[in-house]
N, C-alpha and C. Protein backbone atom coordinates (compact mmCIF):
# COMPACT_ATOMS: atom_id res chain seq x y z
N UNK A 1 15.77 -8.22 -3.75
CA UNK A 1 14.57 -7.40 -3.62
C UNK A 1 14.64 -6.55 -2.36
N UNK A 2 15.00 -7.37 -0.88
CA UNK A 2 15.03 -6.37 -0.20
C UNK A 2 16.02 -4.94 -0.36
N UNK A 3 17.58 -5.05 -0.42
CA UNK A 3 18.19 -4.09 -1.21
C UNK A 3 17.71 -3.10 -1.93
N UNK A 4 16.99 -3.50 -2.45
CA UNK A 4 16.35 -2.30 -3.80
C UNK A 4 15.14 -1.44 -2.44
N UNK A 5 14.19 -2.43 -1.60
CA UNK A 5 13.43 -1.30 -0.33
C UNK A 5 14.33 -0.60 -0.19
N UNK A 6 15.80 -1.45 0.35
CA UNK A 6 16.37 -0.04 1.00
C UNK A 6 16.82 0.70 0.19
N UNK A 7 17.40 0.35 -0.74
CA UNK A 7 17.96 1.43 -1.36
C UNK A 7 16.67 2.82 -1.17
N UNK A 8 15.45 2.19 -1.77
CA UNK A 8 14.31 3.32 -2.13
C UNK A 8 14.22 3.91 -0.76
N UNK A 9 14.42 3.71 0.57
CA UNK A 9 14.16 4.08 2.03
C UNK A 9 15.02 5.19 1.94
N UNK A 10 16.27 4.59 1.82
CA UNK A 10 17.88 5.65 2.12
C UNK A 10 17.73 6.90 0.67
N UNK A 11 16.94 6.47 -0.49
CA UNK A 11 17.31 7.77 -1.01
C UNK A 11 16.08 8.72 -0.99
N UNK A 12 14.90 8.15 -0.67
CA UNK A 12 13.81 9.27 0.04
C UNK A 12 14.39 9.48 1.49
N UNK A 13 14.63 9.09 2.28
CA UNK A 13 15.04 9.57 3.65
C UNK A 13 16.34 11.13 2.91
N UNK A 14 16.72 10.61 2.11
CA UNK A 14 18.34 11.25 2.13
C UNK A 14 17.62 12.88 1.20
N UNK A 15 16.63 12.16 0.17
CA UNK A 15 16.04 13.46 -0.45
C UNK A 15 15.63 14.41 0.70
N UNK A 16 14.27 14.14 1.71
CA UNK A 16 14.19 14.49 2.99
C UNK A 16 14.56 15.27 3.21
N UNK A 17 16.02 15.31 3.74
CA UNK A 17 17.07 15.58 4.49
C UNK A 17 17.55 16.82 3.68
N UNK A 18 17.97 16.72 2.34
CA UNK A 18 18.39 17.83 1.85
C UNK A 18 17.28 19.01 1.71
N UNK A 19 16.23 18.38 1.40
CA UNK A 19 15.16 19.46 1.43
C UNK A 19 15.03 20.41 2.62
N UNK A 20 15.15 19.74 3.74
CA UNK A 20 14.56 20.21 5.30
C UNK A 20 15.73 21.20 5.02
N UNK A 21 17.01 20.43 4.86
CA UNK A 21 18.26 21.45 4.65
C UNK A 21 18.10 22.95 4.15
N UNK A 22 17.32 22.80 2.92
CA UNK A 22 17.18 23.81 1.98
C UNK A 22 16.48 24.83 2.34
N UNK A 23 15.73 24.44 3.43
CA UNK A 23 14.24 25.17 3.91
C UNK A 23 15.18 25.78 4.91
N UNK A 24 15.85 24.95 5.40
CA UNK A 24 16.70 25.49 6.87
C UNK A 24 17.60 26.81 6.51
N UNK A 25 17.90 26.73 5.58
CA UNK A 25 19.08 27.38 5.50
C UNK A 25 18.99 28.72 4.82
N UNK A 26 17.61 28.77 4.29
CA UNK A 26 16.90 30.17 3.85
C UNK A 26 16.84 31.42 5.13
N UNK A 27 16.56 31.24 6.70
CA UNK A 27 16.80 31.88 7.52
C UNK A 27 17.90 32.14 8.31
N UNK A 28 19.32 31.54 8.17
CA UNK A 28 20.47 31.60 8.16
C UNK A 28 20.90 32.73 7.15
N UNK A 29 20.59 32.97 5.69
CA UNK A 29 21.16 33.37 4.78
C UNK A 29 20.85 34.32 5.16
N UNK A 30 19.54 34.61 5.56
CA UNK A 30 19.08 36.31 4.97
C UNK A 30 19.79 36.69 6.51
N UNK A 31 19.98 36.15 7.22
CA UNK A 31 20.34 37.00 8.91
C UNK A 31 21.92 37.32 8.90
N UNK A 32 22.61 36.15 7.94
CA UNK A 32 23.85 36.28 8.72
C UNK A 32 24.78 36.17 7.11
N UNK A 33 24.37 36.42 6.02
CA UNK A 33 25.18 36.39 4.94
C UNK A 33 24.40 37.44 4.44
N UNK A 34 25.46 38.03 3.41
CA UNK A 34 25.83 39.28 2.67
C UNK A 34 24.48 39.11 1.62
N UNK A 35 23.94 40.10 1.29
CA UNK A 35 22.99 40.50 0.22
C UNK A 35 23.25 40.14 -0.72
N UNK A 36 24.30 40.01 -0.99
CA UNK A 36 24.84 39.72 -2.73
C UNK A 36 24.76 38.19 -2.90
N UNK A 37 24.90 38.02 -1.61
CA UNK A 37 25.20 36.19 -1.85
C UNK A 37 23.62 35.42 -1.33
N UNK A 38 23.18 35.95 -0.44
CA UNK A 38 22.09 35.12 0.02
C UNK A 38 20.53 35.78 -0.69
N UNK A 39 20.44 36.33 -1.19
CA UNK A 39 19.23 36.77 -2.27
C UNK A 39 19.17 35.82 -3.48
N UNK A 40 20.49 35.74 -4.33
CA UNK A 40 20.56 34.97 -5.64
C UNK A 40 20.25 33.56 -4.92
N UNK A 41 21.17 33.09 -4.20
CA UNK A 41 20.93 31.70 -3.43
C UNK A 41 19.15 31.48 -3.36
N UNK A 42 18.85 31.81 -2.46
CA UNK A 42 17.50 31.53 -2.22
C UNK A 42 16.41 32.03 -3.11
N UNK A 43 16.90 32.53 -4.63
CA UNK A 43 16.08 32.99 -5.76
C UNK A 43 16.11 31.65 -6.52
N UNK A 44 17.33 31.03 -6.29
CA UNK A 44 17.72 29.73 -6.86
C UNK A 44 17.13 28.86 -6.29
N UNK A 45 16.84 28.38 -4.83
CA UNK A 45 16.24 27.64 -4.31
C UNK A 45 14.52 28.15 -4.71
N UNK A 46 14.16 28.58 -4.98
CA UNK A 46 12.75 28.73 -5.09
C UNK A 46 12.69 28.62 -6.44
N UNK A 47 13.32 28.94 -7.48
CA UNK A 47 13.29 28.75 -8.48
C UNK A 47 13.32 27.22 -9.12
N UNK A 48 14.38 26.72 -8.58
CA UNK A 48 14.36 25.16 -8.30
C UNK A 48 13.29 24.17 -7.79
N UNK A 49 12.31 24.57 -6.66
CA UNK A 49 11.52 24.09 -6.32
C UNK A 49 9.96 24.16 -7.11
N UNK A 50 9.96 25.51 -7.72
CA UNK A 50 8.68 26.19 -8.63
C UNK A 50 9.28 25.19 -9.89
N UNK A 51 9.86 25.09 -10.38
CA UNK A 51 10.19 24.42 -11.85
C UNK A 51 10.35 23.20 -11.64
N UNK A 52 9.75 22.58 -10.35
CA UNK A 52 10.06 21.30 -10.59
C UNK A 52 11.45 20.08 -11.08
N UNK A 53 12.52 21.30 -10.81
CA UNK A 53 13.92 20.43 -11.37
C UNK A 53 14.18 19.09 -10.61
N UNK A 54 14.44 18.81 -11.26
CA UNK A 54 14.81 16.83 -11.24
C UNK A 54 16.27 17.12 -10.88
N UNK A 55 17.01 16.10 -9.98
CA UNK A 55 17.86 16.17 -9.42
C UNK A 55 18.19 14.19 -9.36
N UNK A 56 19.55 14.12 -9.23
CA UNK A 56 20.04 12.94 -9.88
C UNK A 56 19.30 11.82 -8.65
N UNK A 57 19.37 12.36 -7.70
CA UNK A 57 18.35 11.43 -6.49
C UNK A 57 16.71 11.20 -6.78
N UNK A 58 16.15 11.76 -7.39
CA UNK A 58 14.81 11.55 -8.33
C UNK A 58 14.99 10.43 -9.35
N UNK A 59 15.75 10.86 -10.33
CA UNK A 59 16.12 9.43 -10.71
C UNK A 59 16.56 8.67 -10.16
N UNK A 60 17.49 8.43 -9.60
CA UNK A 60 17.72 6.79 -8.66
C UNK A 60 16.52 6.27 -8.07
N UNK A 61 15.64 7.54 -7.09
CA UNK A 61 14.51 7.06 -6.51
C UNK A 61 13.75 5.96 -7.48
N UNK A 62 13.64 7.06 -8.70
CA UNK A 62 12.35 6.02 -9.81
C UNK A 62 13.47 4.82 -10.50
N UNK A 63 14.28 4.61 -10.06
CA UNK A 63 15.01 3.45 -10.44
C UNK A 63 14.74 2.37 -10.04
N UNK A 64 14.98 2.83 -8.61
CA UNK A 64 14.44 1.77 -7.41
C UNK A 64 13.12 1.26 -7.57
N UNK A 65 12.13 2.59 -7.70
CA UNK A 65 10.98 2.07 -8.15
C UNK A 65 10.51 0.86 -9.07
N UNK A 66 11.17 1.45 -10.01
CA UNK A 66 11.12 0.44 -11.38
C UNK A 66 11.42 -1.05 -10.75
N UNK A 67 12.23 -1.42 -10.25
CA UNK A 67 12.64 -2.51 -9.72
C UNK A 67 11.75 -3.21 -9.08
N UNK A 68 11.07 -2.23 -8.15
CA UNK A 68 10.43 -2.68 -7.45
C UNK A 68 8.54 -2.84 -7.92
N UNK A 69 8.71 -2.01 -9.03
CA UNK A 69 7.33 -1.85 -10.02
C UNK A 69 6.08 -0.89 -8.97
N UNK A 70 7.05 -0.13 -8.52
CA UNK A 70 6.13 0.51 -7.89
C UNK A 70 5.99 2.22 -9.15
N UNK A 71 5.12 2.63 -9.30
CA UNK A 71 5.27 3.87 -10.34
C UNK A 71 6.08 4.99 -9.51
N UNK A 72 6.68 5.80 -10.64
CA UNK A 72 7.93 6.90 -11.01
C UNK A 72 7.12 7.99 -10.61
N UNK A 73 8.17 8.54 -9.88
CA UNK A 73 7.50 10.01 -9.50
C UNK A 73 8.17 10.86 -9.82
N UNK A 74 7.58 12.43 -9.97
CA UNK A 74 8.30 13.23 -11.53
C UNK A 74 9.03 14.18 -10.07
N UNK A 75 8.31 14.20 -9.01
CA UNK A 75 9.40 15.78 -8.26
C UNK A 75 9.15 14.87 -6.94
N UNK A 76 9.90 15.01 -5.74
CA UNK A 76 10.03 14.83 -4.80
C UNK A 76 8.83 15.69 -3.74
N UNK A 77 8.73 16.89 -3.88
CA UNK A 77 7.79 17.79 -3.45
C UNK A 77 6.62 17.29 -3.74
N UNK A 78 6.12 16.88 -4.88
CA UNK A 78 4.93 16.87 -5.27
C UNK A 78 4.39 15.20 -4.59
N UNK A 79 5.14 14.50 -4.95
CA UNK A 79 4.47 13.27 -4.23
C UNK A 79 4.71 13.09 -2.83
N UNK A 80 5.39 13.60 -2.26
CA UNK A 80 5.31 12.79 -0.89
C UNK A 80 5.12 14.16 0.19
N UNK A 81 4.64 15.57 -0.37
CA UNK A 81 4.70 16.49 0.74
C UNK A 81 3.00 17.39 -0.33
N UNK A 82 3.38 17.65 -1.40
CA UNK A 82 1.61 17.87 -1.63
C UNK A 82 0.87 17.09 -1.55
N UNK A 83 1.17 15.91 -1.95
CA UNK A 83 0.11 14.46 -1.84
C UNK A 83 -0.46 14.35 -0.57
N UNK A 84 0.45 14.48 0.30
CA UNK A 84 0.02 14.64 1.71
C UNK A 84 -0.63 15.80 2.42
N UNK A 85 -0.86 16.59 1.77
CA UNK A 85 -1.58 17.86 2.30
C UNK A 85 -3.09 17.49 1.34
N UNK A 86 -3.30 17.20 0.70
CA UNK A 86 -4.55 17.60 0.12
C UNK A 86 -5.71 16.65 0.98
């Protein structure tokens, strides 16, 4: 049982991490990479985030969950960064 906390710790910490990444790396692109490449990129990242795409760390997360019988969460964004704003 404990295993399965961590597991659920290390792959929200790790989701986290790529996100902050994602956010980070939108003002890098547009300053210091080529038009052609950093427009589509970050059309993709927003596009990704607006559609709610599921990513293989979402599932593991609600894996862990399951284990742990705590309920499945459908986007990473929505539960632990809108949930927290409202």
């Amino acid at each position: 049982m404990t295993h399965h906390k961590i597991g659920l710790a290390l792959t929200s910490l790790l989701h986290g991490i790529i996100l902050f990444l994602m956010a980070g790396i939108v003002p890098y692109l547009i300053l210091h990479v080529s038009a052609w490449i950093a427009f589509p990129t970050i059309l993709l990242f927003v596009n990704f985030i607006w559609t709610g795409g599921a990513v293989p760390l979402t599932d593991l997360e609600n894996s862990f969950r399951k284990k742990l019988g705590r309920p499945r969460i459908h986007c990473f964004i929505g539960h632990y960064i809108t949930n927290m704003l409202k």
